[in-house]
C-alpha atoms as a PDB file:
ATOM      1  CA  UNK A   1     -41.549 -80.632  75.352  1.00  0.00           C
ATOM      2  CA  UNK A   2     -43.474 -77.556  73.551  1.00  0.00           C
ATOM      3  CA  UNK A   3     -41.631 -74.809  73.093  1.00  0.00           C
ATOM      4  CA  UNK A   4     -43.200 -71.172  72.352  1.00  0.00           C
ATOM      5  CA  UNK A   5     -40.796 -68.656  72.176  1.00  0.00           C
ATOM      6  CA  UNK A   6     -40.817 -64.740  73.209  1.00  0.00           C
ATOM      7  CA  UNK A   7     -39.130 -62.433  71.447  1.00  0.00           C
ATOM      8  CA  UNK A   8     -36.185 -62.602  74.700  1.00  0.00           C
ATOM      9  CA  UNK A   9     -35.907 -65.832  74.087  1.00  0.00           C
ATOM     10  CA  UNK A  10     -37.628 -67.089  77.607  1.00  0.00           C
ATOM     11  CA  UNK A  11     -40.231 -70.452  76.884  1.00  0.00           C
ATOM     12  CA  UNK A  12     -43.629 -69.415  77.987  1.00  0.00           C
ATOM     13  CA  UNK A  13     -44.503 -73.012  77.836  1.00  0.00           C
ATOM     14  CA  UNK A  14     -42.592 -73.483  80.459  1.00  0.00           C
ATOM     15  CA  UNK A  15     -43.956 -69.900  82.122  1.00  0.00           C
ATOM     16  CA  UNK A  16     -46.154 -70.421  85.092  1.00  0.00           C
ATOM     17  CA  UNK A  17     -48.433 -67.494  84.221  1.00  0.00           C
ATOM     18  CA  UNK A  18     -49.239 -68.902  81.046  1.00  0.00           C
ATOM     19  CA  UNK A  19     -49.602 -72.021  82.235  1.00  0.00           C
ATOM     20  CA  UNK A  20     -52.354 -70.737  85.021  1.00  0.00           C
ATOM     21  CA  UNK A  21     -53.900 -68.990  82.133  1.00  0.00           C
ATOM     22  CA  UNK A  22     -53.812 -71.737  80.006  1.00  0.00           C
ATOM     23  CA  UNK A  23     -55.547 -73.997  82.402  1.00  0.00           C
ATOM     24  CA  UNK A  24     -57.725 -71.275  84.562  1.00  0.00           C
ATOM     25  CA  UNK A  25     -55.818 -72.226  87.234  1.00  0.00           C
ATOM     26  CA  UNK A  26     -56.521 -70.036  90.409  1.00  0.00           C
ATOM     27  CA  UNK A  27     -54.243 -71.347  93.209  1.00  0.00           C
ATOM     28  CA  UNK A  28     -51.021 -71.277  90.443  1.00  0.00           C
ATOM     29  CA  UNK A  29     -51.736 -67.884  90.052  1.00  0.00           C
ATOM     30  CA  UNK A  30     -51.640 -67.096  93.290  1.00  0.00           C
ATOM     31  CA  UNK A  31     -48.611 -68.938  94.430  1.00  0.00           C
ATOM     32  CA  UNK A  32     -47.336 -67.703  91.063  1.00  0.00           C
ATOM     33  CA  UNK A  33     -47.788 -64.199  92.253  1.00  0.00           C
ATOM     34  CA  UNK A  34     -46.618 -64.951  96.138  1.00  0.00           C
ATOM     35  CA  UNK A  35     -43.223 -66.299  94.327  1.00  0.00           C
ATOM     36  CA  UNK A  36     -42.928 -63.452  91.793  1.00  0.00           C
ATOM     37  CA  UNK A  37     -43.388 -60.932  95.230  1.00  0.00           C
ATOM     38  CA  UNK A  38     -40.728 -62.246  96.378  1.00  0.00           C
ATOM     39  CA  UNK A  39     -38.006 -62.727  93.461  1.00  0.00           C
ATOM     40  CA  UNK A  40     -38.836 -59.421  91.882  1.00  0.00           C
ATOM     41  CA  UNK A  41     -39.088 -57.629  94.774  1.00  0.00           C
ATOM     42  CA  UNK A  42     -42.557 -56.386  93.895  1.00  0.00           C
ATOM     43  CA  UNK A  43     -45.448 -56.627  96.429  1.00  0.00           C
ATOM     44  CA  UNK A  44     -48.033 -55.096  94.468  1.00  0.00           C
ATOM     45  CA  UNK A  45     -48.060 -58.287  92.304  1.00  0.00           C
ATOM     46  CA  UNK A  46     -51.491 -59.956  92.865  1.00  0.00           C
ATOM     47  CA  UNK A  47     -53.276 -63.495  91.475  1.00  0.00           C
ATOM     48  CA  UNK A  48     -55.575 -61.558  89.500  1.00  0.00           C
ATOM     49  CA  UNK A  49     -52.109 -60.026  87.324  1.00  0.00           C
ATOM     50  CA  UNK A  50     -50.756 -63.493  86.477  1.00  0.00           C
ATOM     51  CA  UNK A  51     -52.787 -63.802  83.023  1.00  0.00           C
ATOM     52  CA  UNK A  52     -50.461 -64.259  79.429  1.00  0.00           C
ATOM     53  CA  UNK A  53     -50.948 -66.314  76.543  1.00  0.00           C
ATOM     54  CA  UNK A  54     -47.264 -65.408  75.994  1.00  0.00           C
ATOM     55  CA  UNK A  55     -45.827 -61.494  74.830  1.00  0.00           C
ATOM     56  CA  UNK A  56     -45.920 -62.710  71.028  1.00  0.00           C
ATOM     57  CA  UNK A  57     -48.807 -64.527  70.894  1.00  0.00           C
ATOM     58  CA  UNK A  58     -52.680 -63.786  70.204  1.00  0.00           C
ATOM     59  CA  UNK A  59     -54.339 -63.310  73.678  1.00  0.00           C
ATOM     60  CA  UNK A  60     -54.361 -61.465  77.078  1.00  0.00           C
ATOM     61  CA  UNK A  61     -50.890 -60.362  78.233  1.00  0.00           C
ATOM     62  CA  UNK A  62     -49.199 -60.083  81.695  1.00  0.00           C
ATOM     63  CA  UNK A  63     -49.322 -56.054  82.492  1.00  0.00           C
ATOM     64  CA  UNK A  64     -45.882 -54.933  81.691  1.00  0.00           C
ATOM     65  CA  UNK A  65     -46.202 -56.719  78.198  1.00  0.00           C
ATOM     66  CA  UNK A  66     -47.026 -52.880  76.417  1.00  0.00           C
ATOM     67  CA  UNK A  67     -43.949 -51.610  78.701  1.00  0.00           C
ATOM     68  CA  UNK A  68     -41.005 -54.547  78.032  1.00  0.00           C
ATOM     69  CA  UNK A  69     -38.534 -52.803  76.057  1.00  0.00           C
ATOM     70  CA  UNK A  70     -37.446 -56.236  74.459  1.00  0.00           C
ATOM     71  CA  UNK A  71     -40.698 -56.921  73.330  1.00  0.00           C
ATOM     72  CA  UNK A  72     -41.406 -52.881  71.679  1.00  0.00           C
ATOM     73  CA  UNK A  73     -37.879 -53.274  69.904  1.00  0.00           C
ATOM     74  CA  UNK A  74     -39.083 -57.048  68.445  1.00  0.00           C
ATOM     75  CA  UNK A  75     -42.266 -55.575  67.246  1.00  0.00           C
ATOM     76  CA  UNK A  76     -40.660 -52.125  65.677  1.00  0.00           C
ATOM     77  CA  UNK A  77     -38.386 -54.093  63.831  1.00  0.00           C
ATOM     78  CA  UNK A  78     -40.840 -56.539  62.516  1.00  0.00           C
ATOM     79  CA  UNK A  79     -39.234 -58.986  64.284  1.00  0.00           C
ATOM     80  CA  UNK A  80     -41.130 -62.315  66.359  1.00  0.00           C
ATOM     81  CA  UNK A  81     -38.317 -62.933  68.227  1.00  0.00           C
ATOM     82  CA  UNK A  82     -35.135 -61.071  68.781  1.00  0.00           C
ATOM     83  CA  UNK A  83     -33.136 -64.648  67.462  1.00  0.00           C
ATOM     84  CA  UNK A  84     -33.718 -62.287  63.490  1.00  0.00           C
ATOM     85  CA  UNK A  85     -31.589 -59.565  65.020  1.00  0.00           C
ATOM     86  CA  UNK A  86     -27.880 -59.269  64.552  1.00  0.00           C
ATOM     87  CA  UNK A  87     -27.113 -57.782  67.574  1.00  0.00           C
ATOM     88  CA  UNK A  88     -29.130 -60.605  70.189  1.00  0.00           C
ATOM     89  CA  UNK A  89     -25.942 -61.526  71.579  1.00  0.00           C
ATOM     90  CA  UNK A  90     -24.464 -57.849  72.067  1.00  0.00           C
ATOM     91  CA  UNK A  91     -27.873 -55.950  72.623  1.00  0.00           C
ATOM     92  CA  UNK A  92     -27.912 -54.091  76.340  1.00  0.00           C
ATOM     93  CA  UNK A  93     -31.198 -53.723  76.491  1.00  0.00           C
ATOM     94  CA  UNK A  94     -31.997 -58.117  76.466  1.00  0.00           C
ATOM     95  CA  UNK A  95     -28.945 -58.509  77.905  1.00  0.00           C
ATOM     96  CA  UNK A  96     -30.241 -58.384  81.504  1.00  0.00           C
ATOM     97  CA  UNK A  97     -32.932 -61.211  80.656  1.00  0.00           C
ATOM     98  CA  UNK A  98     -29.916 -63.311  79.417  1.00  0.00           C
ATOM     99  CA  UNK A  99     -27.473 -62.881  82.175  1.00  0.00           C
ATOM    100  CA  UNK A 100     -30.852 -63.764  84.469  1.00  0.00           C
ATOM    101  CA  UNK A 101     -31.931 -66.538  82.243  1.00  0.00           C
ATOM    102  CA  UNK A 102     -28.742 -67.617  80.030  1.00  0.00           C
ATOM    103  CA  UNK A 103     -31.081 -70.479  78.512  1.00  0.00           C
ATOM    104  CA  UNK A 104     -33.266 -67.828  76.641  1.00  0.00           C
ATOM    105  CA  UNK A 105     -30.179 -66.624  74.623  1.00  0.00           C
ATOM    106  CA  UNK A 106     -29.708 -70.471  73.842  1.00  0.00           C
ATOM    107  CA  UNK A 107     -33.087 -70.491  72.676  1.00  0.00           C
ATOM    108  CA  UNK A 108     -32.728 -67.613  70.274  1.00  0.00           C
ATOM    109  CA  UNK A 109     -29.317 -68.804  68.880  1.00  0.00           C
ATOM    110  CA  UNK A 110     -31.188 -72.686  68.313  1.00  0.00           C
ATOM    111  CA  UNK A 111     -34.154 -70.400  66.548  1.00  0.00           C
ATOM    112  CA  UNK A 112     -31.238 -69.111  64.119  1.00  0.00           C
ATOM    113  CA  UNK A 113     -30.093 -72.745  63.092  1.00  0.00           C
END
């Protein structure tokens, strides 16, 4: 299975909003969006958000991409992914994604290796 990385260490191969964007996909967005409503607690999410090419990668990016703090500490420090840094597995400000998603701090620790 393809694997593209984000600097948190979450697969946006496996992302549904990339893969709606990937394929133009209209009704994934929009079930992508009802879900996301729902798990994030955030009604103002709509179809027409759920566009990313992934937060690291050349293309359009899903809205809070220029707000993720994960993603502004990757790029200040030069870093693609946060698996360079030597404080991934201590770090408080991913450490929400990984206690959410524990396979993402798997997938930066394999990146190391």
């Amino acid at each position: 299975m393809e694997k593209i990385i984000a600097c948190c260490g979450l697969n946006c191969a496996t992302c549904d909003a990339r893969i709606a964007t990937m394929a133009n996909d209209n009704e994934l967005r929009k079930s992508t969006a009802e879900k996301w409503q729902k798990a994030y607690n955030s009604p103002d999410i709509t179809a027409e958000m759920i566009n990313c090419t992934g937060c690291m990668e050349p293309g359009v990016k899903i809205g809070h991409a220029s707000e993720c703090q994960v993603r502004n500490c990757a790029i200040a420090k030069g870093f693609k992914t946060c698996s360079e840094c030597s404080e991934v597995t201590t770090c408080s400000i991913i450490a929400p994604i990984h206690k959410f998603a524990p396979e993402a701090l798997q997938n930066l620790i394999s990146l190391r290796n």
